[in-house]
Protein backbone atom coordinates (compact mmCIF):
# COMPACT_ATOMS: atom_id res chain seq x y z
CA UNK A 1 -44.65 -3.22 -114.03
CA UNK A 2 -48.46 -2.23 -113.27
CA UNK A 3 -49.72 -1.93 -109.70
CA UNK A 4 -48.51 -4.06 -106.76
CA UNK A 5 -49.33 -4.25 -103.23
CA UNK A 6 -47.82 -5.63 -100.12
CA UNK A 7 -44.08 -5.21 -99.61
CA UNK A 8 -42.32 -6.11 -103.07
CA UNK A 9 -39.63 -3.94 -103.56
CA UNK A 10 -37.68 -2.79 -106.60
CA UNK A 11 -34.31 -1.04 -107.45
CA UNK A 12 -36.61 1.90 -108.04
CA UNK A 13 -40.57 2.60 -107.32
CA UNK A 14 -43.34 5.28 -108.26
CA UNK A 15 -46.14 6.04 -106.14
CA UNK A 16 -49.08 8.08 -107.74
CA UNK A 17 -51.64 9.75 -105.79
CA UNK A 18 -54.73 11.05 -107.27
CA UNK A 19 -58.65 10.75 -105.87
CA UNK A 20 -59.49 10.66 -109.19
CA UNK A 21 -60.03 7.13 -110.46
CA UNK A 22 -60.01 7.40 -113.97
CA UNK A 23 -56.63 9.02 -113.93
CA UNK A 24 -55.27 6.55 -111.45
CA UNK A 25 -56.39 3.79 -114.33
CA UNK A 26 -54.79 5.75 -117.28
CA UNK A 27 -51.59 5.91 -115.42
CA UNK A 28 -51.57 2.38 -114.66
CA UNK A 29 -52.02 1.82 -118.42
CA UNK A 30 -49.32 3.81 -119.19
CA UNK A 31 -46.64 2.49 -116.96
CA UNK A 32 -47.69 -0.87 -116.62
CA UNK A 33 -44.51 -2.11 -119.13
CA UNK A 34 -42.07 0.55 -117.30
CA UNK A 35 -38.87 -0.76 -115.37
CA UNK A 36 -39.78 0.77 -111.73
CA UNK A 37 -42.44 -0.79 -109.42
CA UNK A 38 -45.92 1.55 -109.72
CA UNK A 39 -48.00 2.02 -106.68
CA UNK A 40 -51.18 3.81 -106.70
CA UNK A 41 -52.84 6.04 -103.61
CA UNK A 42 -56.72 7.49 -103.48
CA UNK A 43 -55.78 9.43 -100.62
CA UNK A 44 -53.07 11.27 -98.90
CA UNK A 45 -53.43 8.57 -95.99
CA UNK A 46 -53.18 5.87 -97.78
CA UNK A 47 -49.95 7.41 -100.13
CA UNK A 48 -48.65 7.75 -96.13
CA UNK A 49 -49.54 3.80 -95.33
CA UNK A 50 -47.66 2.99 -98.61
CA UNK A 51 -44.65 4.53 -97.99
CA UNK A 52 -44.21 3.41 -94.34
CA UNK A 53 -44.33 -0.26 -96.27
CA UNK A 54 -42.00 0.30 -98.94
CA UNK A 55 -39.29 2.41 -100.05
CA UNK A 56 -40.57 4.69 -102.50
CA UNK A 57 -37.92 6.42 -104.83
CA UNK A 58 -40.79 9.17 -106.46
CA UNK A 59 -44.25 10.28 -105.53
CA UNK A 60 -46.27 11.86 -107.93
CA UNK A 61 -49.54 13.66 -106.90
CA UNK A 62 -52.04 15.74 -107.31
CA UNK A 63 -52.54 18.88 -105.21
CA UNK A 64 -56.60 19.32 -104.85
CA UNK A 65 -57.98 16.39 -103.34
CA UNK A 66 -60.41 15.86 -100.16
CA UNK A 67 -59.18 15.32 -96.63
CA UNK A 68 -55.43 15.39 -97.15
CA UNK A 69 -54.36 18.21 -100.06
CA UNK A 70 -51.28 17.19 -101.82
CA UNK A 71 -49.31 20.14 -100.20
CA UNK A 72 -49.92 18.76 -96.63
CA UNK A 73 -48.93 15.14 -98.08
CA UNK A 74 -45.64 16.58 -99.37
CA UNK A 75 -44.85 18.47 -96.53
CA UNK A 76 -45.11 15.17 -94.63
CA UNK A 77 -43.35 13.21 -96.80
CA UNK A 78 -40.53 15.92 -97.01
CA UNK A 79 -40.28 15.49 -93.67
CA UNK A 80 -40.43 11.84 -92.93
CA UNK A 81 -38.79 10.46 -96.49
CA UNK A 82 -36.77 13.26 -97.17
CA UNK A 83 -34.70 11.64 -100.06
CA UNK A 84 -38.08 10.81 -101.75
CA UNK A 85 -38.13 12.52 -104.85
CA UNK A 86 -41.47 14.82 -104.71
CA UNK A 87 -43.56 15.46 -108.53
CA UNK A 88 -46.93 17.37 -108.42
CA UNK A 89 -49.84 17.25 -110.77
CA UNK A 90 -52.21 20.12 -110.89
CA UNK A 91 -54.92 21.92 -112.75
CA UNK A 92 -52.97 25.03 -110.49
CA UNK A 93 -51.99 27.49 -113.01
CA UNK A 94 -51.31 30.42 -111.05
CA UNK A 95 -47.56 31.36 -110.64
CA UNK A 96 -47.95 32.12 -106.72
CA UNK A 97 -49.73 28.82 -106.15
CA UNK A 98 -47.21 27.29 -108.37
CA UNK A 99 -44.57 28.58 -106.73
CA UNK A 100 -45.78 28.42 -103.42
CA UNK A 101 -45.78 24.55 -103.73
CA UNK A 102 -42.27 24.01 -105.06
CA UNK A 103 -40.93 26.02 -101.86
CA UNK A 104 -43.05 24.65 -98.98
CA UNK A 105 -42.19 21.01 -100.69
CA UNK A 106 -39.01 20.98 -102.12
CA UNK A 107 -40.96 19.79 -105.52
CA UNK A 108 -38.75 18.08 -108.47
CA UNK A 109 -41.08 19.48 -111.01
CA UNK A 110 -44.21 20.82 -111.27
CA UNK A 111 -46.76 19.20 -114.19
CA UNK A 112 -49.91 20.89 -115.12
CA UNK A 113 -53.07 19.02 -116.48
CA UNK A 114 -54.10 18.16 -118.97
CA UNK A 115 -50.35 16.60 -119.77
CA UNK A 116 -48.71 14.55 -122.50
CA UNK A 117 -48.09 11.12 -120.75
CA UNK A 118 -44.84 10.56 -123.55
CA UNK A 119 -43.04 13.96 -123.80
CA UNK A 120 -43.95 15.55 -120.32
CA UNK A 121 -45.22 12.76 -117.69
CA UNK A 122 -42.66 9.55 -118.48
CA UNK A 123 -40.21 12.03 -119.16
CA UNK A 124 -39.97 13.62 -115.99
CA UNK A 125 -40.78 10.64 -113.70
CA UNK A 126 -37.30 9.28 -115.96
CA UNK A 127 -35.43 12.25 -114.34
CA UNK A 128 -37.01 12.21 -111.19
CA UNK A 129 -35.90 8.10 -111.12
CA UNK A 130 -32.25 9.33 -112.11
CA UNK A 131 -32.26 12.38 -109.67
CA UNK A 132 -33.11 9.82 -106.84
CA UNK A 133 -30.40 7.41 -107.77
CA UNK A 134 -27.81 9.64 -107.55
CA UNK A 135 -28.82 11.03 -104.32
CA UNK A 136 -28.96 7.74 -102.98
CA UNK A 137 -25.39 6.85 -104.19
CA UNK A 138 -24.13 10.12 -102.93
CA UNK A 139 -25.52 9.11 -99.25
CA UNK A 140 -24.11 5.73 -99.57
CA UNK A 141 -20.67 7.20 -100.79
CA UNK A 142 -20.57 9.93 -98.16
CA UNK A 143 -22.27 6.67 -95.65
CA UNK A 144 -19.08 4.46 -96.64
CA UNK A 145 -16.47 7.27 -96.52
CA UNK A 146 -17.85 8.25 -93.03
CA UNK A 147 -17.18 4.72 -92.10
CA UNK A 148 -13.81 4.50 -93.80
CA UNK A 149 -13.03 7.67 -91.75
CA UNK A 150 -13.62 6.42 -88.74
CA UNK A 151 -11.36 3.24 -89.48
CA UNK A 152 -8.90 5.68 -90.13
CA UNK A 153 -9.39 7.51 -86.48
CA UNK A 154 -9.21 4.05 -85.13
CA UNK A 155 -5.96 3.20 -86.65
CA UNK A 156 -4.57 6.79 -86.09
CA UNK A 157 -5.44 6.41 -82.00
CA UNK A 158 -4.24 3.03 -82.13
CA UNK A 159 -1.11 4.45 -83.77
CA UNK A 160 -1.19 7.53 -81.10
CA UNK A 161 -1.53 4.89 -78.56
CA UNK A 162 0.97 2.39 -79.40
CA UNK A 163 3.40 5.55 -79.93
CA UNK A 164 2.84 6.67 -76.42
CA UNK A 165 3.28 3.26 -75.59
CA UNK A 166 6.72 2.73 -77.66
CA UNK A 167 7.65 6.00 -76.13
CA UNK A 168 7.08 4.80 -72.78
CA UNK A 169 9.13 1.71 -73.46
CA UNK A 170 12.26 3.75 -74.85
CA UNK A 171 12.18 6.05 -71.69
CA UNK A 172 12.15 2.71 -69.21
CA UNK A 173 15.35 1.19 -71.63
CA UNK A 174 16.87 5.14 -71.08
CA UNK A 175 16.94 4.13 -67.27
CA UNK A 176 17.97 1.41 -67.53
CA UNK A 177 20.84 1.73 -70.02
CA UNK A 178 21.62 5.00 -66.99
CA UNK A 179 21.42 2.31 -64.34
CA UNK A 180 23.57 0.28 -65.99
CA UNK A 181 26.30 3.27 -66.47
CA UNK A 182 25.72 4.43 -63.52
CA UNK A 183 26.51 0.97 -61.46
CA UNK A 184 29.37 -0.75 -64.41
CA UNK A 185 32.13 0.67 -62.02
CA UNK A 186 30.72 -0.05 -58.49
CA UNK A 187 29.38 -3.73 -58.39
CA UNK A 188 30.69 -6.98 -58.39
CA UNK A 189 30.21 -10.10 -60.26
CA UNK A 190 27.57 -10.89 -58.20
CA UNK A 191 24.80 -8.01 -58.33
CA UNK A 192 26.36 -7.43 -62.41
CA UNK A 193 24.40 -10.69 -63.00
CA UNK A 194 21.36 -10.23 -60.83
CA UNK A 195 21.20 -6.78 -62.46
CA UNK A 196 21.33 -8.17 -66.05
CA UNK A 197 19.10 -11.07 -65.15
CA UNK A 198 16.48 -8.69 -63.65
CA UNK A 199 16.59 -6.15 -66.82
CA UNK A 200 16.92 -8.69 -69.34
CA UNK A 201 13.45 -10.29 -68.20
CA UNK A 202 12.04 -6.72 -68.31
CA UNK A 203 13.20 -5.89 -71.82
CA UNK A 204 11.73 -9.35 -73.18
CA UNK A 205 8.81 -8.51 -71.65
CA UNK A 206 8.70 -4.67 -72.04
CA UNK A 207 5.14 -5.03 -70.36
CA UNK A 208 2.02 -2.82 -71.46
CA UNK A 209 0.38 -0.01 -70.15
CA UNK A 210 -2.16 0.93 -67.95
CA UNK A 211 -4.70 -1.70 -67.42
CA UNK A 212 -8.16 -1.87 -65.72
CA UNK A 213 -8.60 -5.23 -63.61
CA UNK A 214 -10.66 -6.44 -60.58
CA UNK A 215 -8.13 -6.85 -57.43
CA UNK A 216 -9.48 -10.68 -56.81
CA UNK A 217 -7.34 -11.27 -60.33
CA UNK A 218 -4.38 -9.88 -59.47
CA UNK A 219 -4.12 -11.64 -56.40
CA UNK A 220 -5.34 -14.98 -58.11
CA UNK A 221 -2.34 -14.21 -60.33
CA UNK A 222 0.09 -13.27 -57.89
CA UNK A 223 -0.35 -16.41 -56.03
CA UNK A 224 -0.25 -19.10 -59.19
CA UNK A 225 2.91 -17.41 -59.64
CA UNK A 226 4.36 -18.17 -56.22
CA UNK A 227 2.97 -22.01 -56.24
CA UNK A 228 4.95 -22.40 -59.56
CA UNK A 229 7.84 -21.25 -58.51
CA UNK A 230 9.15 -25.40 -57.44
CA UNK A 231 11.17 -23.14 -54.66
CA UNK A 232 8.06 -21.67 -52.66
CA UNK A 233 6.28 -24.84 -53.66
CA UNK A 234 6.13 -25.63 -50.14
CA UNK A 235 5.92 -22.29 -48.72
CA UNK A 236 2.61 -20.97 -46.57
CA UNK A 237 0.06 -18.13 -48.76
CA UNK A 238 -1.79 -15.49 -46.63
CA UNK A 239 -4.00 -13.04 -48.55
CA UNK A 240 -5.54 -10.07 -46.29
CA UNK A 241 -7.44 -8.34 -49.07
CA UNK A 242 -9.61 -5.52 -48.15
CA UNK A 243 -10.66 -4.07 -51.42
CA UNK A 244 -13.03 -5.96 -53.74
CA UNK A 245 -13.18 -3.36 -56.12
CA UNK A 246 -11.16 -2.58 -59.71
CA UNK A 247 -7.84 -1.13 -60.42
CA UNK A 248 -5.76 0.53 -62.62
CA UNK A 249 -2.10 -0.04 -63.21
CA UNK A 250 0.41 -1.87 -64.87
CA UNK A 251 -0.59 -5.86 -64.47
CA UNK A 252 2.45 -7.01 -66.38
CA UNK A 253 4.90 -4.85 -64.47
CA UNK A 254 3.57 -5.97 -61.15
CA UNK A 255 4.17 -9.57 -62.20
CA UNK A 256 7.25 -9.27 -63.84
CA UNK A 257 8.40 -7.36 -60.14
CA UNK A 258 7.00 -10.77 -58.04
CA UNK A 259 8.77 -12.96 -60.53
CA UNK A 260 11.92 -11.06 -59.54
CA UNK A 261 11.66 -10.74 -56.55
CA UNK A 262 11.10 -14.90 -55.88
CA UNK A 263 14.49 -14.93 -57.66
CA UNK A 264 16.67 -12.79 -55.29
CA UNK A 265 15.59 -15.07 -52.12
CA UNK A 266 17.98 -17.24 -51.31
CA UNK A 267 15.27 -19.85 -50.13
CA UNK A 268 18.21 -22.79 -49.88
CA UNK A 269 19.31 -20.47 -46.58
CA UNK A 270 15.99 -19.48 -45.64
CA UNK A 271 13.89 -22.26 -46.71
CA UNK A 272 12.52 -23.40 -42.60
CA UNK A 273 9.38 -20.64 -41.42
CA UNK A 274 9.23 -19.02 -44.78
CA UNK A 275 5.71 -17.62 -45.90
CA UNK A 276 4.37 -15.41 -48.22
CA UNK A 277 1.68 -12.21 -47.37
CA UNK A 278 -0.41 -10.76 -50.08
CA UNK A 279 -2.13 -7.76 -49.01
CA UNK A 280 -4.13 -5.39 -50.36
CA UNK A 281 -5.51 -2.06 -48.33
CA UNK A 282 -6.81 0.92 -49.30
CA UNK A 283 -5.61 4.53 -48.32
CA UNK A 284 -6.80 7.57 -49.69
CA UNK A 285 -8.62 6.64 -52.62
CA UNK A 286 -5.32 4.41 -53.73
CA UNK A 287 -5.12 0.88 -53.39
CA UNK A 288 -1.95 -0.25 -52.09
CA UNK A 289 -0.87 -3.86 -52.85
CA UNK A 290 2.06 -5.55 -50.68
CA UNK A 291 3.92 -8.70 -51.63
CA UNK A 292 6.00 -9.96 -48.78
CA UNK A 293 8.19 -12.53 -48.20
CA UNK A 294 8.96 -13.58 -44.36
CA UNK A 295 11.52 -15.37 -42.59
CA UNK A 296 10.84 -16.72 -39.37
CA UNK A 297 14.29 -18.49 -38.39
CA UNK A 298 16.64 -16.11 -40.65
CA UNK A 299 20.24 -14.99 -38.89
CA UNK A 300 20.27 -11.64 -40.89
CA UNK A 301 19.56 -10.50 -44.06
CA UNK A 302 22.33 -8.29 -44.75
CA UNK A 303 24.98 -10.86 -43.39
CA UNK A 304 24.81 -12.41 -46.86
CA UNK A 305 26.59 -10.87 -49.43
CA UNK A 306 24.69 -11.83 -52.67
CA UNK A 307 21.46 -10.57 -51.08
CA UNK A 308 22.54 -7.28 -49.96
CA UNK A 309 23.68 -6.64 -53.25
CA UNK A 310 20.57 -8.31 -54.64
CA UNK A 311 18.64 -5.92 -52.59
CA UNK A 312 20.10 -2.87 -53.29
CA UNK A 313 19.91 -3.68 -57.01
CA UNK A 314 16.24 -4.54 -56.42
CA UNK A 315 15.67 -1.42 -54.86
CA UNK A 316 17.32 0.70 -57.86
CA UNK A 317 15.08 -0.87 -60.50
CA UNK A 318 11.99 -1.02 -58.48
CA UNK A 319 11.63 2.90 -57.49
CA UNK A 320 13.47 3.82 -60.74
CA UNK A 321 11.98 1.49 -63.48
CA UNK A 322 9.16 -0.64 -62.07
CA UNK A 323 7.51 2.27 -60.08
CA UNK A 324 7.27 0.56 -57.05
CA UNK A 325 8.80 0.27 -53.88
CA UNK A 326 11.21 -2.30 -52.42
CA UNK A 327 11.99 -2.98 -48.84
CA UNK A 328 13.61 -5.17 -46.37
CA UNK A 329 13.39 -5.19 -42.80
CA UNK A 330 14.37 -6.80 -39.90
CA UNK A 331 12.37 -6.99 -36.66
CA UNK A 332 13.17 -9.05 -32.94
CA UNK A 333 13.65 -12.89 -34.97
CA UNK A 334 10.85 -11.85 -37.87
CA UNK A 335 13.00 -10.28 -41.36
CA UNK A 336 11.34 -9.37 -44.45
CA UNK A 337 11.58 -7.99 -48.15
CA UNK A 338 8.48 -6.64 -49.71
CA UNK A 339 7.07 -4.89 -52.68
CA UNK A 340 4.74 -2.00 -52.73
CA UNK A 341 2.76 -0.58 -55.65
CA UNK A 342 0.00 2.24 -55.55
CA UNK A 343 -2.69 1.74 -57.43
CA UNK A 344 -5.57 3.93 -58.73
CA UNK A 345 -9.03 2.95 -58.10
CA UNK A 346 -11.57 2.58 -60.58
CA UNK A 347 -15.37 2.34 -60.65
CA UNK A 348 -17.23 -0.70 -63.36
């Protein structure tokens, strides 16, 4: 294809070096109708200036030449293009120089002048192209099955992860099925359908792991939750939150327990001086978040029947499935049930 310049770029490309003019010009006569790209180099600097241009698949140069030998040029080029594939041409014909130069330089082959440009230069530039090409498609094979591999560890720690996720799951559905075994003989109608109300919405749900959220989210969340409810619709909000920070924890399970929890309250009884406290503290490098309910005007908690049982079946799930803790309290005129989680901190 003769000589170019500037950044063209072929499937394949030859760059001779020689300070020697007249052999520059015969070998750009004798390549010009070849298939690669030819470039031609005077000097060992300008070979360098080539190649940081264009991708050059085989340089072929001679080894005595002023200012930058061809040794020193190869050694550089081993170095900077290593998959380069490296030819020399030399009037060299002792064996230690010869040899010498195919060790320092990792040389393809070795020509000595004067050479036949058929049988002995085109031929080996023709293996040198074919050497080069399969170097280059054993990179990009061993490039692409790097990247398939690493797919593969994806999808394997996905796997791992939703394993020990599924695994997590069947251990929660062990308790409960326990829970339910455990209580079959013991309650009533009643707390039998608060209890299969409260792990029916768990097992649709069957929330997620451990998550990493800010603390202002949660508490955004909490409270759309409570104004949605058309039975707290009218009820007061109060947020104390003293930690700005992230968290980790379950985000689904903490919802899911609020959601049940605005279900057990029998807000048709309670419904005059009822508020809701959101508050979130931190003790001990934990974060603990409360969700209370109050009652200002209530006459007693435990004097009604489907809420003791509610509570006591709230307080089963909660410290045995939910990981949380439930409480209700009573206090002068001011009663109470609450949530409590523990929550790790985390730094962005």
């Amino acid at each position: 294809m003769g000589n170019v310049s500037g950044n063209e770029q072929s499937i394949s490309s030859v760059l001779f070096v020689d300070d020697e003019a007249n052999i520059l010009s015969s070998i750009r006569r004798a390549v010009i109708d070849e298939e690669y790209v030819a470039y031609f180099a005077g000097s060992g600097l300008e070979a360098l200036s080539i190649m940081e241009k264009n991708e050059i698949s085989v340089i072929v140069t001679d080894m005595r030449m002023p200012g930058m030998d061809g040794l020193q040029l190869l050694k550089i080029v081993k170095e900077k293009y290593p998959n380069t594939v490296k030819i020399v041409l030399s009037g060299y014909t002792q064996l230690s120089q010869v040899l010498a130069t195919v060790n320092q330089a990792d040389i393809f082959n070795f020509i000595a002048k004067p050479w036949d440009m058929e049988t002995e230069l085109k031929y080996v530039i023709d293996k040198a192209l074919e050497h080069y090409q399969l170097k280059k498609n054993e990179a990009q094979l061993k490039e692409k099955l790097e990247i398939r591999n690493m797919a593969y560890q994806n999808v394997l720690k996905k796997m791992e992860v939703n394993a020990n996720h599924r695994e997590g799951q069947l251990q929660h559905i062990r308790k409960i099925n326990k829970l339910l075994l455990e209580s079959i003989e013991r309650i009533d109608d009643n707390e039998s359908k608060f209890l299969a109300m409260l792990l029916n919405d768990y097992i649709e749900k069957l929330p997620g792991g451990t998550d990493e959220f800010s603390v202002d989210k949660l508490v955004e969340a909490l409270k759309v939750l409570v104004t949605a409810d058309p039975l707290y619709s009218s009820a007061t909000c109060k947020v104390e939150n003293a930690c700005q920070g992230g968290v980790q924890g379950n985000y689904d399970l903490i919802q899911l327990a609020v959601v049940s929890l605005l279900k057990i309250v029998p807000v048709h009884h309670y419904g005059k001086g009822l508020y809701i406290q959101i508050s979130v503290k931190e003790k001990e490098a934990k974060v603990v978040l409360d969700f209370a309910i109050f009652f200002l005007d209530a006459d007693g908690i435990y004097k009604d029947q489907y809420s003791q049982h509610s509570y006591q079946t709230m307080e089963k799930v909660m410290s045995e499935i939910m990981g949380g803790k439930f409480t209700a309290l009573r206090k002068d005129e001011k009663q109470s049930i609450q949530l409590e989680f523990i929550l790790e901190k985390y730094q962005h």
